[in-house]
Structures are given as C-alpha cells and as structure tokens.
C-alpha atoms as a PDB file:
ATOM      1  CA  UNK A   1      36.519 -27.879  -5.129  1.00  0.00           C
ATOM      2  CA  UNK A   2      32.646 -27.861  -5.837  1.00  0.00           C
ATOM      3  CA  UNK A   3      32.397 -28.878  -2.111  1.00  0.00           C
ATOM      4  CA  UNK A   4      34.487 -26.162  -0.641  1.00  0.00           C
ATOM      5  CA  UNK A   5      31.960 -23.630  -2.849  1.00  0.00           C
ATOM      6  CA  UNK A   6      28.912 -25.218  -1.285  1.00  0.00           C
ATOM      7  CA  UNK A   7      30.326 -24.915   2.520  1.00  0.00           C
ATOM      8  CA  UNK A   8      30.598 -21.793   1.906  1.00  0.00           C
ATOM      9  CA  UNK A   9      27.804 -20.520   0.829  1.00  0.00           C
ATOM     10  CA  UNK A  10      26.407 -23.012   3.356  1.00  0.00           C
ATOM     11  CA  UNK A  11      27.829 -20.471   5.863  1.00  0.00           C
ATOM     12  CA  UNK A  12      27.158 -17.573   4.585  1.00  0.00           C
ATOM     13  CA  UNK A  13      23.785 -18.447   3.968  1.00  0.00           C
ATOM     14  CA  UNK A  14      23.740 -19.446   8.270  1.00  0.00           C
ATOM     15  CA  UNK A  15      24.452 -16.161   8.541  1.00  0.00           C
ATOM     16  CA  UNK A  16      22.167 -14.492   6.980  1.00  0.00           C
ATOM     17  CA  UNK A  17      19.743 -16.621   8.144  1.00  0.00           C
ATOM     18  CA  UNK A  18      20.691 -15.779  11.705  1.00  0.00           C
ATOM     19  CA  UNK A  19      20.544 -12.071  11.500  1.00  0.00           C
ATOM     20  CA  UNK A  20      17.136 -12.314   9.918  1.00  0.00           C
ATOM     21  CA  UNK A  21      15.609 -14.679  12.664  1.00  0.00           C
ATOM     22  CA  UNK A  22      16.776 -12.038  15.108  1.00  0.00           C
ATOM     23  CA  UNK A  23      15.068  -8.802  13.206  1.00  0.00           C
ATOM     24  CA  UNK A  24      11.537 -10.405  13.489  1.00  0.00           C
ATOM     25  CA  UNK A  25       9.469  -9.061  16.072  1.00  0.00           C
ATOM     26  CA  UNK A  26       8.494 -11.802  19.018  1.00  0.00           C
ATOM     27  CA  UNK A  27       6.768  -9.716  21.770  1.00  0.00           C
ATOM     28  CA  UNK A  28       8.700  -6.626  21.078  1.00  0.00           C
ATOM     29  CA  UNK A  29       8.624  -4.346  18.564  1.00  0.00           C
ATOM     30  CA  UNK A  30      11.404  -6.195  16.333  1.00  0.00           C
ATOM     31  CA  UNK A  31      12.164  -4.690  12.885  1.00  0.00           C
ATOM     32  CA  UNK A  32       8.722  -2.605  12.797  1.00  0.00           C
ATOM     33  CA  UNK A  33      10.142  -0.994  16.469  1.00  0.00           C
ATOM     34  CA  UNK A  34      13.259  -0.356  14.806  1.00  0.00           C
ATOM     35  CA  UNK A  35      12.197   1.753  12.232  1.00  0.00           C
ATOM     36  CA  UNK A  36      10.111   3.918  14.336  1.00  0.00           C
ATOM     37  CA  UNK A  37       6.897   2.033  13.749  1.00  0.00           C
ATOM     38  CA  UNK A  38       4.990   2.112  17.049  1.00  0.00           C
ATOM     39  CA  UNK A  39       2.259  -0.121  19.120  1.00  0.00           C
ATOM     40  CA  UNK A  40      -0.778   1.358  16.448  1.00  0.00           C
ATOM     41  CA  UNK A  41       1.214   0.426  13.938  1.00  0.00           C
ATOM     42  CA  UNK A  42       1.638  -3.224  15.056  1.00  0.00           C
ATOM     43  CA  UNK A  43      -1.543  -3.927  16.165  1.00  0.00           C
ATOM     44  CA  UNK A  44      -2.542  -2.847  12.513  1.00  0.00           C
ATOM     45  CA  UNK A  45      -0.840  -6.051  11.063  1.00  0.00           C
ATOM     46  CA  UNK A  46       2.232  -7.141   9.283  1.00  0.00           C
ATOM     47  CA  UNK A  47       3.866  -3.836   7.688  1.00  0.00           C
ATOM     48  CA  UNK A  48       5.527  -4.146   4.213  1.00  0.00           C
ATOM     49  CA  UNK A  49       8.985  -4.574   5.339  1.00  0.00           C
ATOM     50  CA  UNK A  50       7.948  -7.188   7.892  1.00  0.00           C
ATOM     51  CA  UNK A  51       6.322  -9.108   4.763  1.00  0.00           C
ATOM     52  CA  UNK A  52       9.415  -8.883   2.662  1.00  0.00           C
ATOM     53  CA  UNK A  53      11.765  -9.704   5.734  1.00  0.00           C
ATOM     54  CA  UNK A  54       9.411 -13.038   5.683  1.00  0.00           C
ATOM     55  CA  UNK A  55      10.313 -13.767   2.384  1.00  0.00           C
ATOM     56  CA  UNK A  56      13.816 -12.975   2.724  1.00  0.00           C
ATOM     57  CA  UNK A  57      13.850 -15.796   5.208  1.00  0.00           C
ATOM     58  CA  UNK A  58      12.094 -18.581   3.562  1.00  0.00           C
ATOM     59  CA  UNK A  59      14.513 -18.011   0.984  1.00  0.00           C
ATOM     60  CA  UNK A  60      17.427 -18.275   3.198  1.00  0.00           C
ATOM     61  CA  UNK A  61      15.673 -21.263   4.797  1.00  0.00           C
ATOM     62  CA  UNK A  62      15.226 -22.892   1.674  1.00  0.00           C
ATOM     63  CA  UNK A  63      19.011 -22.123   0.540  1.00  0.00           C
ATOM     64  CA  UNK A  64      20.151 -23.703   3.509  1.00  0.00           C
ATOM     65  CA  UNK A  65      18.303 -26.937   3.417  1.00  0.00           C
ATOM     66  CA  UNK A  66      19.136 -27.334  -0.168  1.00  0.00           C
ATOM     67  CA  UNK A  67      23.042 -27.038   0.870  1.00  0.00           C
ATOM     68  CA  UNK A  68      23.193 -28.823   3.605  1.00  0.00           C
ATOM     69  CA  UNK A  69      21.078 -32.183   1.373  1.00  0.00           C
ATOM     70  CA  UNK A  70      23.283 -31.191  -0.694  1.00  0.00           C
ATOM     71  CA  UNK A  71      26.464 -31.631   1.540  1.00  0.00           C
ATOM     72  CA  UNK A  72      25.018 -34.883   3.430  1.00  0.00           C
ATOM     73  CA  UNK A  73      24.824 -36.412  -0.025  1.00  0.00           C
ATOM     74  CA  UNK A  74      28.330 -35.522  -1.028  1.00  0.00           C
ATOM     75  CA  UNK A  75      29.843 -36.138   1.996  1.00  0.00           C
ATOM     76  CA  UNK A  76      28.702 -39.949   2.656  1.00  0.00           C
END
C-alpha cells in the first residue's frame, strides 16, 4: 500500500517537475515572455516570479529524488 502512495506521488511530482523545466526561459523569453515582460526587462535580471519558479523546482527536484531513493530501496 505505502508503495503504491509513493509511485504516485512519484508521478505526480514528474509532472510537475516537467511543466516547470519547460516555463524557464533558455534563449527565449520563457515565463518572463509570457507574462508580457519584454527584452529590458530580461536583460535587467531574474524577475520575482522567475526566482520563485526556481524554487518551485528545486523543491520538485528534491521531492523526486527523495521518492525515487525511496522506491529503489523498497523495491530491491
């Protein structure tokens, strides 16, 4: 039972984790373009939502590796 919890929020937590990878900005605008934040804007640094969206995926990261040591421990 505990092991049917843990996969999944093991996916759910992939998923998330996913979707946030994709809303940072590479060469493009990303998540600032998005929102109507333009070129000045980016070339002024990290905005505040662009900060929190980093958090919001160390989190995620860290959630995931702790399920999945969680799961190869379990499992073997």
């Amino acid at each position: 039972m505990l092991t049917i919890v843990i996969v999944v929020i093991q996916v759910i937590v992939s998923l998330l984790l996913i979707a946030m990878v994709l809303l940072h900005s590479g060469k493009g605008g990303g998540l600032s373009e998005m929102f109507g934040g333009g070129l000045g804007q980016a070339a002024a640094g990290s905005t505040v939502a662009e900060r929190n969206l980093d958090r919001a995926t160390v989190a995620c990261a860290i959630c995931f590796m702790f399920t999945s040591t969680i799961l190869a421990i379990r499992l073997q």
